[in-house]
C-alpha atoms as a PDB file:
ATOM      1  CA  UNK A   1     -22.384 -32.646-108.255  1.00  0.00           C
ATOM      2  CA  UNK A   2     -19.636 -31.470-106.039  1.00  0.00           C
ATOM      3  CA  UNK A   3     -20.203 -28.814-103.508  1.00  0.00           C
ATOM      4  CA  UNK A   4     -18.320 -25.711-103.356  1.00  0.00           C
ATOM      5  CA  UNK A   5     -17.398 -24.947 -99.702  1.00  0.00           C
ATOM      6  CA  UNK A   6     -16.223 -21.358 -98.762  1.00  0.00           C
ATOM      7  CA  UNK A   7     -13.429 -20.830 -96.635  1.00  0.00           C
ATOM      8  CA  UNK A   8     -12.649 -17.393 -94.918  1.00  0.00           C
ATOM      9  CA  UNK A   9      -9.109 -16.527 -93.998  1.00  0.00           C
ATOM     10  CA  UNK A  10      -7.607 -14.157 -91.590  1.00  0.00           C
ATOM     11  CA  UNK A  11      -6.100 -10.739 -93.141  1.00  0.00           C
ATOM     12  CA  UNK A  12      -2.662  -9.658 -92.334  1.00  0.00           C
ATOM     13  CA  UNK A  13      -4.622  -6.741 -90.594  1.00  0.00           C
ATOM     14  CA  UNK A  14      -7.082  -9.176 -88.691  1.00  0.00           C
ATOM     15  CA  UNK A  15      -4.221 -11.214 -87.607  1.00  0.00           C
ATOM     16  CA  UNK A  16      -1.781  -8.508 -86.117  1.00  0.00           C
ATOM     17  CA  UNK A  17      -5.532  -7.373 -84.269  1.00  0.00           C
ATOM     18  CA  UNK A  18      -5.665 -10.346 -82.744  1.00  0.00           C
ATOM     19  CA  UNK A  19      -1.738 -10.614 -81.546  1.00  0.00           C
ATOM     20  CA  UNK A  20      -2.600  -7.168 -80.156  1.00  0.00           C
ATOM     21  CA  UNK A  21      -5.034  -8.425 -78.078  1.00  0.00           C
ATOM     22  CA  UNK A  22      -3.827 -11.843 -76.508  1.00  0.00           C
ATOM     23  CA  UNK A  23      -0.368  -9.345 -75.945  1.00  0.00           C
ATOM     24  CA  UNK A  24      -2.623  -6.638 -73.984  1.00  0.00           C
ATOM     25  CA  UNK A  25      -4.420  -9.458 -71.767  1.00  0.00           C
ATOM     26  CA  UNK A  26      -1.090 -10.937 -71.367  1.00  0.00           C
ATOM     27  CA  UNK A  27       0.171  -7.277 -70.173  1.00  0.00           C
ATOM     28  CA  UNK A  28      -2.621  -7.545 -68.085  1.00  0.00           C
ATOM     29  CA  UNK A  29      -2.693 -10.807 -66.525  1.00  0.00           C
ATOM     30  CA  UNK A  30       1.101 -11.533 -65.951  1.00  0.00           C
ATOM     31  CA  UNK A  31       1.889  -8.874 -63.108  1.00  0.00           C
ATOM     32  CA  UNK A  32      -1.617  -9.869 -61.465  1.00  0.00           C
ATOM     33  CA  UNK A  33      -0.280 -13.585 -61.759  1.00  0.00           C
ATOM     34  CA  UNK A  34       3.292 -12.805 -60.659  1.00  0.00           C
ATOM     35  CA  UNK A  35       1.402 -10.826 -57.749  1.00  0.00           C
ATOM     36  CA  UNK A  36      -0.772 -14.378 -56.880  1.00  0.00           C
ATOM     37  CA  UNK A  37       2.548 -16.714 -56.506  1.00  0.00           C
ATOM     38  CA  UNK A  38       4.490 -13.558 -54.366  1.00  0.00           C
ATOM     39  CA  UNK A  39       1.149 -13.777 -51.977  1.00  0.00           C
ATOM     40  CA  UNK A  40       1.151 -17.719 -51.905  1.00  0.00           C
ATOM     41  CA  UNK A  41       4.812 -17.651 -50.854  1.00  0.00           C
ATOM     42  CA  UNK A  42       4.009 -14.828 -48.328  1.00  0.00           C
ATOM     43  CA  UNK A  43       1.327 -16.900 -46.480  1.00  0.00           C
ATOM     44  CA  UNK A  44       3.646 -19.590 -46.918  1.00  0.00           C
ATOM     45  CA  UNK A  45       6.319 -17.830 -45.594  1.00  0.00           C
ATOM     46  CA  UNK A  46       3.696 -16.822 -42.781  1.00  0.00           C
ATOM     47  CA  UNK A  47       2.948 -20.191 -42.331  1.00  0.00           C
ATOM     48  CA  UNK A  48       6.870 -20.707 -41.432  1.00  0.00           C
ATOM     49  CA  UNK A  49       7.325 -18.141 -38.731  1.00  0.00           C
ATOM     50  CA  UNK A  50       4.018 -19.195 -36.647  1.00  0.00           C
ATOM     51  CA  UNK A  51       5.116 -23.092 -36.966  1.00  0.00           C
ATOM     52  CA  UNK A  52       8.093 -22.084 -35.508  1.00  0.00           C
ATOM     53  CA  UNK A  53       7.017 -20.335 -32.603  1.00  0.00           C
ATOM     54  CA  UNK A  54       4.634 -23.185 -31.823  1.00  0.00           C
ATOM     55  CA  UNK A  55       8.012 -25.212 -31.670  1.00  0.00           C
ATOM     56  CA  UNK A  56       9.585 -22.686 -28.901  1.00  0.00           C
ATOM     57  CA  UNK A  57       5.951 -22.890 -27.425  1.00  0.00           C
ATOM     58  CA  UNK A  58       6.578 -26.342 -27.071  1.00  0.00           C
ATOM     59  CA  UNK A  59      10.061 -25.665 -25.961  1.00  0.00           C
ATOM     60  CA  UNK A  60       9.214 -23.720 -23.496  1.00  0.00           C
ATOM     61  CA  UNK A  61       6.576 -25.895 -22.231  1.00  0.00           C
ATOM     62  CA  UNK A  62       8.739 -28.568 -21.467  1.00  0.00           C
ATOM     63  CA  UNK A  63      11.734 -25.992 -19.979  1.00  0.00           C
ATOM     64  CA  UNK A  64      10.097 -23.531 -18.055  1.00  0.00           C
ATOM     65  CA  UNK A  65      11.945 -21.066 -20.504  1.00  0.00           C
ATOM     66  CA  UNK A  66      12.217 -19.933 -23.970  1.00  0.00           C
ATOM     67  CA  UNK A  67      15.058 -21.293 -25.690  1.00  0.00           C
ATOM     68  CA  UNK A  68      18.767 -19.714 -23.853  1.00  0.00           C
ATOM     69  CA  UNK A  69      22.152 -20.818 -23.514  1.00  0.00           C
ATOM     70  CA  UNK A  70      24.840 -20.043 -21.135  1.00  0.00           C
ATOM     71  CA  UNK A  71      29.127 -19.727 -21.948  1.00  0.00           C
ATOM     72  CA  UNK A  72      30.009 -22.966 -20.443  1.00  0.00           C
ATOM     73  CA  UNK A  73      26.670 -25.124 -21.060  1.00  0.00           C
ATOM     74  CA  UNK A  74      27.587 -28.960 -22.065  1.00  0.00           C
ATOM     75  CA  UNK A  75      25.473 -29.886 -24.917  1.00  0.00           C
ATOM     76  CA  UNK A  76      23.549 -33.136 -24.823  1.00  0.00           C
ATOM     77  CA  UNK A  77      25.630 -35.739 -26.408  1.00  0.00           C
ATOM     78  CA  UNK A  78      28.909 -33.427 -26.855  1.00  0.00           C
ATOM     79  CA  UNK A  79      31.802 -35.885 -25.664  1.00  0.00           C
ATOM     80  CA  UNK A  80      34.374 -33.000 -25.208  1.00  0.00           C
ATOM     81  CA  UNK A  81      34.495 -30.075 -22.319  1.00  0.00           C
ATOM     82  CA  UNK A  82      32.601 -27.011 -23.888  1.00  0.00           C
ATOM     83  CA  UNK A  83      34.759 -23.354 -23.367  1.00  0.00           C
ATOM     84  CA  UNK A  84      33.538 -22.211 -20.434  1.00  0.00           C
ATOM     85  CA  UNK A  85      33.791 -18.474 -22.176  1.00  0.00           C
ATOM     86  CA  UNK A  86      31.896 -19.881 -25.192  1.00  0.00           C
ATOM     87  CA  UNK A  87      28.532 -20.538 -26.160  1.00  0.00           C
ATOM     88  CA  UNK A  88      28.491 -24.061 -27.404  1.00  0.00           C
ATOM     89  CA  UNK A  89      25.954 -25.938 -29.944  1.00  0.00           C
ATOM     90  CA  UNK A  90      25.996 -29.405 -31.828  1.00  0.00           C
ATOM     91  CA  UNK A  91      25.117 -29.161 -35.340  1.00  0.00           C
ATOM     92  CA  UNK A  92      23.946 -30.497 -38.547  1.00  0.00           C
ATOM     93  CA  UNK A  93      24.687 -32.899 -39.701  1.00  0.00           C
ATOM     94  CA  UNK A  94      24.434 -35.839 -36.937  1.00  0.00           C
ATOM     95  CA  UNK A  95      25.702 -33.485 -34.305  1.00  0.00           C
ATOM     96  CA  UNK A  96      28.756 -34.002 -35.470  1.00  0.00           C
ATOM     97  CA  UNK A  97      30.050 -30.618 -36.182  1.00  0.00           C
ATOM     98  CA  UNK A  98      30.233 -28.109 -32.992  1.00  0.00           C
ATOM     99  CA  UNK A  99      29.145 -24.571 -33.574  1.00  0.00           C
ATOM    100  CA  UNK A 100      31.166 -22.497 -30.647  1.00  0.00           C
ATOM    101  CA  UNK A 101      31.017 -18.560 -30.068  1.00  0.00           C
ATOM    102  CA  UNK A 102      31.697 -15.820 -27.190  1.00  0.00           C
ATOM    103  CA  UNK A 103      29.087 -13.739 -28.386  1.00  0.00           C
ATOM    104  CA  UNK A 104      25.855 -14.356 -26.479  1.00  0.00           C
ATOM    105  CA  UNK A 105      23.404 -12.692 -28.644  1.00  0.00           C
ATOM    106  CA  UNK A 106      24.348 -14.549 -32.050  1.00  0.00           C
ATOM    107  CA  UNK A 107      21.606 -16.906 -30.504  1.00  0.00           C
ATOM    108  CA  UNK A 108      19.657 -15.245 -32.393  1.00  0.00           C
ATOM    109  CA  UNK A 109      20.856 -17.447 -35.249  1.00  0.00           C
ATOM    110  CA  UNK A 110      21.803 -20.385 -33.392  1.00  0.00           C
ATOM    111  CA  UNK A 111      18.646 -21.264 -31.783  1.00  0.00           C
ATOM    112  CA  UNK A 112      17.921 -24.161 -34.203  1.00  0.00           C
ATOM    113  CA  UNK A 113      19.650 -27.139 -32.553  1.00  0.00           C
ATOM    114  CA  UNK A 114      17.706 -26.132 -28.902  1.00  0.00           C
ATOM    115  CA  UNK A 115      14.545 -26.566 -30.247  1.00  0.00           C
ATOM    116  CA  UNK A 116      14.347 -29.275 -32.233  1.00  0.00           C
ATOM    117  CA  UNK A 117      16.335 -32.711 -32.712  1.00  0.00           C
ATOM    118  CA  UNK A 118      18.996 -32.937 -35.161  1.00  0.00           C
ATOM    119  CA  UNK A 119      17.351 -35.715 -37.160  1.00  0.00           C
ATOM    120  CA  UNK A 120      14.366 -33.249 -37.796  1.00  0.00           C
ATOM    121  CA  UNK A 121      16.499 -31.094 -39.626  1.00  0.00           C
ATOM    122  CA  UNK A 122      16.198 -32.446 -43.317  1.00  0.00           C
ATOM    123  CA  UNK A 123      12.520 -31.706 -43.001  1.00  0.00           C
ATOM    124  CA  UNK A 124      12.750 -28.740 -40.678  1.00  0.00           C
ATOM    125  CA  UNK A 125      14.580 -26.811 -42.700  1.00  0.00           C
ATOM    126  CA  UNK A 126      11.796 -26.261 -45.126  1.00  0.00           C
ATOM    127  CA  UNK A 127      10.085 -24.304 -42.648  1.00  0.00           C
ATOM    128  CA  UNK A 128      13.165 -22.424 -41.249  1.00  0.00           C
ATOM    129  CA  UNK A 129      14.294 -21.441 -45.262  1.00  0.00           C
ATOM    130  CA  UNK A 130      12.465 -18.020 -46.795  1.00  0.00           C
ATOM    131  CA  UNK A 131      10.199 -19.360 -49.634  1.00  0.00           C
ATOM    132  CA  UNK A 132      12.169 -18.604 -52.836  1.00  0.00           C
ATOM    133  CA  UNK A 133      15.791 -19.241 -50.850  1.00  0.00           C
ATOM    134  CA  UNK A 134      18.368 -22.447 -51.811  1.00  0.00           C
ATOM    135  CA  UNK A 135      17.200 -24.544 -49.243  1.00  0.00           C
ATOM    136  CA  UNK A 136      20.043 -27.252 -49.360  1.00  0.00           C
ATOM    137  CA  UNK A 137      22.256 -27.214 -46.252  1.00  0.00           C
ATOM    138  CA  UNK A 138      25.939 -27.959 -46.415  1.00  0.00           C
ATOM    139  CA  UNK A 139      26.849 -31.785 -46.623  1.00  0.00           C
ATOM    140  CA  UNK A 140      29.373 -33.358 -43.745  1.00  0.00           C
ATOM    141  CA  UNK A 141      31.991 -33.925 -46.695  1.00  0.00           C
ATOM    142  CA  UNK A 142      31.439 -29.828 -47.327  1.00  0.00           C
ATOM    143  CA  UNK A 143      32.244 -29.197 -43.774  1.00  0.00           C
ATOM    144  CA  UNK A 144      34.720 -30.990 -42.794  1.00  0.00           C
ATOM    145  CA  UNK A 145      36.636 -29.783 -46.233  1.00  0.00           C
ATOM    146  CA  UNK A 146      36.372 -26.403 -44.667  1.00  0.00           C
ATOM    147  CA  UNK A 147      32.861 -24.823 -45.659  1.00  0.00           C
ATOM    148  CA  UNK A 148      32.555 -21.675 -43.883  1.00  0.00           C
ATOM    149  CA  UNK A 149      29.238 -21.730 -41.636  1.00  0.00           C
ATOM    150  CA  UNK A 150      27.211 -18.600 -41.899  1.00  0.00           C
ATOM    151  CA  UNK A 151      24.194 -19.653 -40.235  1.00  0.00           C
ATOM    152  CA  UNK A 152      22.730 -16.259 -41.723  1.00  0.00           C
ATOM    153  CA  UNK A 153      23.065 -17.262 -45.427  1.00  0.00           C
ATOM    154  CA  UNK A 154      21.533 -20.503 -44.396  1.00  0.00           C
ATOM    155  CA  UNK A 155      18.183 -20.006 -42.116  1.00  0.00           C
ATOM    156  CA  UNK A 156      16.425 -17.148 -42.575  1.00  0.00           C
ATOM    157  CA  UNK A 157      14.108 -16.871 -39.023  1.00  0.00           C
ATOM    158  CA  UNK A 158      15.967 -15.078 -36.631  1.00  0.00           C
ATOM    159  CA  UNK A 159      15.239 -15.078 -32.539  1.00  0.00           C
ATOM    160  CA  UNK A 160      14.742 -11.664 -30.977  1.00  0.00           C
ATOM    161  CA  UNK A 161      17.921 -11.002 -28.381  1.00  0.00           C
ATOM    162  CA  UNK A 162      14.853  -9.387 -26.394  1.00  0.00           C
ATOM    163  CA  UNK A 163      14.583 -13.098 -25.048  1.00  0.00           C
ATOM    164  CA  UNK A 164      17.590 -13.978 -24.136  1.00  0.00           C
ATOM    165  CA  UNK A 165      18.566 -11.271 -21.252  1.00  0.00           C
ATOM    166  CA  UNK A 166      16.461  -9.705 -18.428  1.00  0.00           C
ATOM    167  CA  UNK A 167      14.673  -6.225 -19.253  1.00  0.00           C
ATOM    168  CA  UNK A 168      17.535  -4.370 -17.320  1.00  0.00           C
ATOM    169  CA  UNK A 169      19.539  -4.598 -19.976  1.00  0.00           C
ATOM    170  CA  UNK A 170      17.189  -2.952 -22.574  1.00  0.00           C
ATOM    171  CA  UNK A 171      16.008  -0.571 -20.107  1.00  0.00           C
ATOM    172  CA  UNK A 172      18.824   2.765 -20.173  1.00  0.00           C
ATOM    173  CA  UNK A 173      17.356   4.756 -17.342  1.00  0.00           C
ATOM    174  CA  UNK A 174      18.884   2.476 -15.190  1.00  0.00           C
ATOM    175  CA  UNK A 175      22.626   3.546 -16.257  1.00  0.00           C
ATOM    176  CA  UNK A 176      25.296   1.516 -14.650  1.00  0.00           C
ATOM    177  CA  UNK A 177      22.873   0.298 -11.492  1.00  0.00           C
ATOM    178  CA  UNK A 178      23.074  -2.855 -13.117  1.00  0.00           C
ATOM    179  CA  UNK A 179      25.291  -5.987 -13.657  1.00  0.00           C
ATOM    180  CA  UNK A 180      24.945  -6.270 -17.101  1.00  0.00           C
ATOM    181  CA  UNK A 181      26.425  -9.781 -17.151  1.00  0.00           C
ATOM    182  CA  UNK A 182      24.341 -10.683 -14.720  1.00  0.00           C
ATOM    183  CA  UNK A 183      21.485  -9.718 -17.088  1.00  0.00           C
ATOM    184  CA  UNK A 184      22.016 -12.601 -19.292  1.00  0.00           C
ATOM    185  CA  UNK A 185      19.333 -14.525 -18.184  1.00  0.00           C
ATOM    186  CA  UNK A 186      16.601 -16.326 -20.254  1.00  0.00           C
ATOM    187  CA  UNK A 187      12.870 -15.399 -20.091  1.00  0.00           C
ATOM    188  CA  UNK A 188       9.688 -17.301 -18.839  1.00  0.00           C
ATOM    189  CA  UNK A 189       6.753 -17.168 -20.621  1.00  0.00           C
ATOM    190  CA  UNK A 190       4.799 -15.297 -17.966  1.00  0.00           C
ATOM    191  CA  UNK A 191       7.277 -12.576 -17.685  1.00  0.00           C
ATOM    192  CA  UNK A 192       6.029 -10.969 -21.587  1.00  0.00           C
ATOM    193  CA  UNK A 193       3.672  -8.512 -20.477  1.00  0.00           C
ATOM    194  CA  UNK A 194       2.736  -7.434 -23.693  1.00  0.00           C
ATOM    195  CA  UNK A 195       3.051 -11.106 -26.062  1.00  0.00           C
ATOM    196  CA  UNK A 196       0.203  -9.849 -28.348  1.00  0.00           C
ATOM    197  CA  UNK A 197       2.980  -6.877 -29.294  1.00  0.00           C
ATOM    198  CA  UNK A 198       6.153  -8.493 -28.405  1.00  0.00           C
ATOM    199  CA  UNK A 199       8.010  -9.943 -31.936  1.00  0.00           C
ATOM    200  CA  UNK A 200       9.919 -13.038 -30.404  1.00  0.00           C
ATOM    201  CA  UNK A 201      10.804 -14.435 -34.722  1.00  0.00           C
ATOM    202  CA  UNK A 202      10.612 -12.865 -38.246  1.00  0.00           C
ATOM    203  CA  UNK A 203      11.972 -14.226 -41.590  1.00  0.00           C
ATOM    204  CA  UNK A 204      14.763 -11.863 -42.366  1.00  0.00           C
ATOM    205  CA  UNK A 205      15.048 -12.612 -45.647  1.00  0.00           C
ATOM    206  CA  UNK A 206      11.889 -12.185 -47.047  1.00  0.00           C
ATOM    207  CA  UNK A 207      13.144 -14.047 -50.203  1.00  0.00           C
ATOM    208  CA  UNK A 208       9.766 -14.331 -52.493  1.00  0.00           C
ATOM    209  CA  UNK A 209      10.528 -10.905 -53.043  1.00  0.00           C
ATOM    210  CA  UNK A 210      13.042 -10.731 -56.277  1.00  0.00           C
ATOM    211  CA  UNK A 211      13.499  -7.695 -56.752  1.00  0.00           C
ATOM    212  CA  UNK A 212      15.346  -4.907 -54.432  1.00  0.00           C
ATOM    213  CA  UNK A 213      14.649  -3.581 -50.908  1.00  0.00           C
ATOM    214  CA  UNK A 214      15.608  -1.122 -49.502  1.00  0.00           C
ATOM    215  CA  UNK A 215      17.319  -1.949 -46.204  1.00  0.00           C
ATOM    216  CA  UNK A 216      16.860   0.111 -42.957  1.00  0.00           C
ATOM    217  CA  UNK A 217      19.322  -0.460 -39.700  1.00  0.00           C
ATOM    218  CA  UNK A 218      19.518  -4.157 -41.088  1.00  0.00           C
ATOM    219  CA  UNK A 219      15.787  -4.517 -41.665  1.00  0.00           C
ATOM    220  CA  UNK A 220      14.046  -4.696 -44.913  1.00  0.00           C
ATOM    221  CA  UNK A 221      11.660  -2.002 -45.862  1.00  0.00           C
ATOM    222  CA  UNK A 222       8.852  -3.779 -46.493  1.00  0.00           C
ATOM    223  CA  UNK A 223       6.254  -6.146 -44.954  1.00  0.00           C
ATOM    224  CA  UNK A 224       7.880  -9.161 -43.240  1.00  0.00           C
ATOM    225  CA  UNK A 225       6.471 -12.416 -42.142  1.00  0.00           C
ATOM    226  CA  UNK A 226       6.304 -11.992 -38.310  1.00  0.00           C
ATOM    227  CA  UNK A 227       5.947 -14.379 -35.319  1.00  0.00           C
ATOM    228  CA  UNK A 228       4.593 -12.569 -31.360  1.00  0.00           C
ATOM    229  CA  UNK A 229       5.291 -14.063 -28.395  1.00  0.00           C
ATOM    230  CA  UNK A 230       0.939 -14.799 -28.008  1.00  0.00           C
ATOM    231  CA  UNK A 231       1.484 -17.421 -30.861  1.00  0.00           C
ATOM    232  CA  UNK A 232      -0.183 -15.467 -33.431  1.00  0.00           C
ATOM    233  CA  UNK A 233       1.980 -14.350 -36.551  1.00  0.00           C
ATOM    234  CA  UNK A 234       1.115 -11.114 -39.286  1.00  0.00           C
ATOM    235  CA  UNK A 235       3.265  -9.324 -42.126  1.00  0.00           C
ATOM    236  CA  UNK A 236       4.475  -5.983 -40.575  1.00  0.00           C
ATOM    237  CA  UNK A 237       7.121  -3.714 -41.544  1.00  0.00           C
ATOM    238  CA  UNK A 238       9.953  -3.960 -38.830  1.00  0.00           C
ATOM    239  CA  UNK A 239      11.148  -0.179 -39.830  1.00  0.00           C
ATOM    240  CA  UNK A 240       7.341   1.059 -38.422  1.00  0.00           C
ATOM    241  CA  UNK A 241       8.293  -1.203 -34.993  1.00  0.00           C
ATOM    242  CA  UNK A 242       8.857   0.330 -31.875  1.00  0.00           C
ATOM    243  CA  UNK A 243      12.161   2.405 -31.450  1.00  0.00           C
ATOM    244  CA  UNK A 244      14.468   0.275 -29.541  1.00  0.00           C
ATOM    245  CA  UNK A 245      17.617   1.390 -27.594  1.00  0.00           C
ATOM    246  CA  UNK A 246      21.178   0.164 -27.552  1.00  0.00           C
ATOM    247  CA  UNK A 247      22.468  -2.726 -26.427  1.00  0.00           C
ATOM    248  CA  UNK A 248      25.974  -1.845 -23.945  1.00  0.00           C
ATOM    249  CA  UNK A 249      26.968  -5.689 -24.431  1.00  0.00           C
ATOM    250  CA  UNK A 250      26.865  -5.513 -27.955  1.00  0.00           C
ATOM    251  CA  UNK A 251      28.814  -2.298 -28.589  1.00  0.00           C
ATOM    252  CA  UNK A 252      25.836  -0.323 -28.306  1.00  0.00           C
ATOM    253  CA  UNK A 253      24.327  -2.019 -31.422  1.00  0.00           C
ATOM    254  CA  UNK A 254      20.786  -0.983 -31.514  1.00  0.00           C
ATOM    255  CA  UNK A 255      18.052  -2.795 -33.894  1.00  0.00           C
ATOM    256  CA  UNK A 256      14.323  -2.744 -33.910  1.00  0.00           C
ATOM    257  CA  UNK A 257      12.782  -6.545 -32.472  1.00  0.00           C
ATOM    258  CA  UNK A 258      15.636  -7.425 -31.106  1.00  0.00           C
ATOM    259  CA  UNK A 259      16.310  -4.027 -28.689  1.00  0.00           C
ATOM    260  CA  UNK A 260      12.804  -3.677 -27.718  1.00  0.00           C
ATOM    261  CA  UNK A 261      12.878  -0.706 -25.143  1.00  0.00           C
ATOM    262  CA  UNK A 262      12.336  -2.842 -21.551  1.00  0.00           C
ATOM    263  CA  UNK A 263      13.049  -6.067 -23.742  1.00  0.00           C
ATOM    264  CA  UNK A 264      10.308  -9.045 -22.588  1.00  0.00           C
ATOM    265  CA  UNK A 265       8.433  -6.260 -21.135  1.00  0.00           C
ATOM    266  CA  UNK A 266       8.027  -3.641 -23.779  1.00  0.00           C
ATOM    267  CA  UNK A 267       5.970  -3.714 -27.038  1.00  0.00           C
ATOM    268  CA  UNK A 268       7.034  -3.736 -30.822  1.00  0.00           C
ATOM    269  CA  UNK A 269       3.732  -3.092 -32.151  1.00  0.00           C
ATOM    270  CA  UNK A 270       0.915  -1.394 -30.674  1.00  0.00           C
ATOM    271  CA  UNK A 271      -2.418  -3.194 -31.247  1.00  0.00           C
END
């Protein structure tokens, strides 16, 4: 004799319940989840700016100096004279392409080829690239067919000019008692007084964050992966830095990190 097995069956009712509830968990577990992968991309983004200034650690280590060039230097490798009004760089790819310009503090973009070796670059430029950014560079073919090079839609860590001229210059109660030329100098370790406080690199594009910031004096409002001259590296918000004071080279430009009040010798964040 066959047995009669019963079978239950969800309701329309029962069903929509249920729909209701995976949606509200969903509701409920997609921002968190969203909120995980911006953090992972944060620290990884972290991760970026203190590798980096273990690089001009090392760079410095071997030079005596944080990364700095003078108009006129020769590049290594660089078979033609350089301008002598220019500041002069090999770049990617293969060195083959030279990067020249008569504006001294731009090193804050074009510090790439002093601290590492050009070869490095394929790799290196996962570290130098905001997480979340196109991280392909620009092929030879692209350059020499006339690709525009804005190194600040490619890299996204930028040098503080605080480094690359003596605290006179970013010190106004001196007034015109100065050679501001002469200024342009590049800074020994030892000479930070304050490293612990003093932002040498940040990631200025901060691009794990999709949707729209606010933008202060050309810093984002909100908190940025930061690198300090000690070696260690924290999210801050570069609007809350220290206020910094014009630069008379730069057309009285003024931007907090890079116009630290005393430059080397001031602080951007108070510990």
């Amino acid at each position: 004799m066959a047995r009669r097995t019963g079978r239950s069956a969800f309701t329309l009712i029962e069903l929509m319940v249920v729909i209701g509830i995976i949606a509200l968990i969903l509701a409920i577990a997609l921002p968190a989840l969203g909120g995980a992968r911006t953090s992972a991309k944060q620290l990884l983004a972290l991760s970026n700016v203190a590798q980096t200034q273990k690089m001009f650690e090392q760079y410095a280590s071997d030079h005596g100096r944080y990364p700095f060039r003078a108009a006129g230097d020769q590049p290594a490798g660089l078979d033609e004279p350089s301008d002598p009004n220019a500041i002069t760089f090999r770049w990617w790819p293969e060195g083959r392409v030279v990067i020249a310009t008569t504006e001294h503090f731009e090193q804050e973009n074009l510090w790439y080829p002093m601290v590492a070796p050009l070869e490095d670059w394929p790799t290196l430029a996962e570290v130098w690239i905001s997480p979340g950014k196109d991280a392909r560079l620009p092929t030879l073919e692209e350059l020499l067919d006339g690709y525009e090079v804005d190194l600040t839609e490619i890299f996204s860590i930028v040098y503080s000019n605080s480094f690359v001229a003596r605290p006179n210059l970013w010190t106004p109660d001196r007034g015109d008692t100065v050679d501001r030329l002469a200024e342009l100098r590049p800074t020994r370790p030892a000479e930070v007084r304050s490293p612990a406080g003093k932002v040498m690199l940040w990631d200025q594009d901060v691009a794990y964050i999709t949707d729209e910031i606010e933008e202060i004096d050309g810093h984002k409002t909100i908190r940025t992966p930061i690198a300090f001259a000690d070696g260690h590296a924290d999210v801050k918000d570069p609007t809350e830095a220290s206020e910094g004071v014009p630069n008379p080279l730069r057309g009285g430009f003024n931007m907090k990190l890079h116009n630290t009040r005393e430059g080397v010798y001031g602080i951007d964040y108070a510990n």
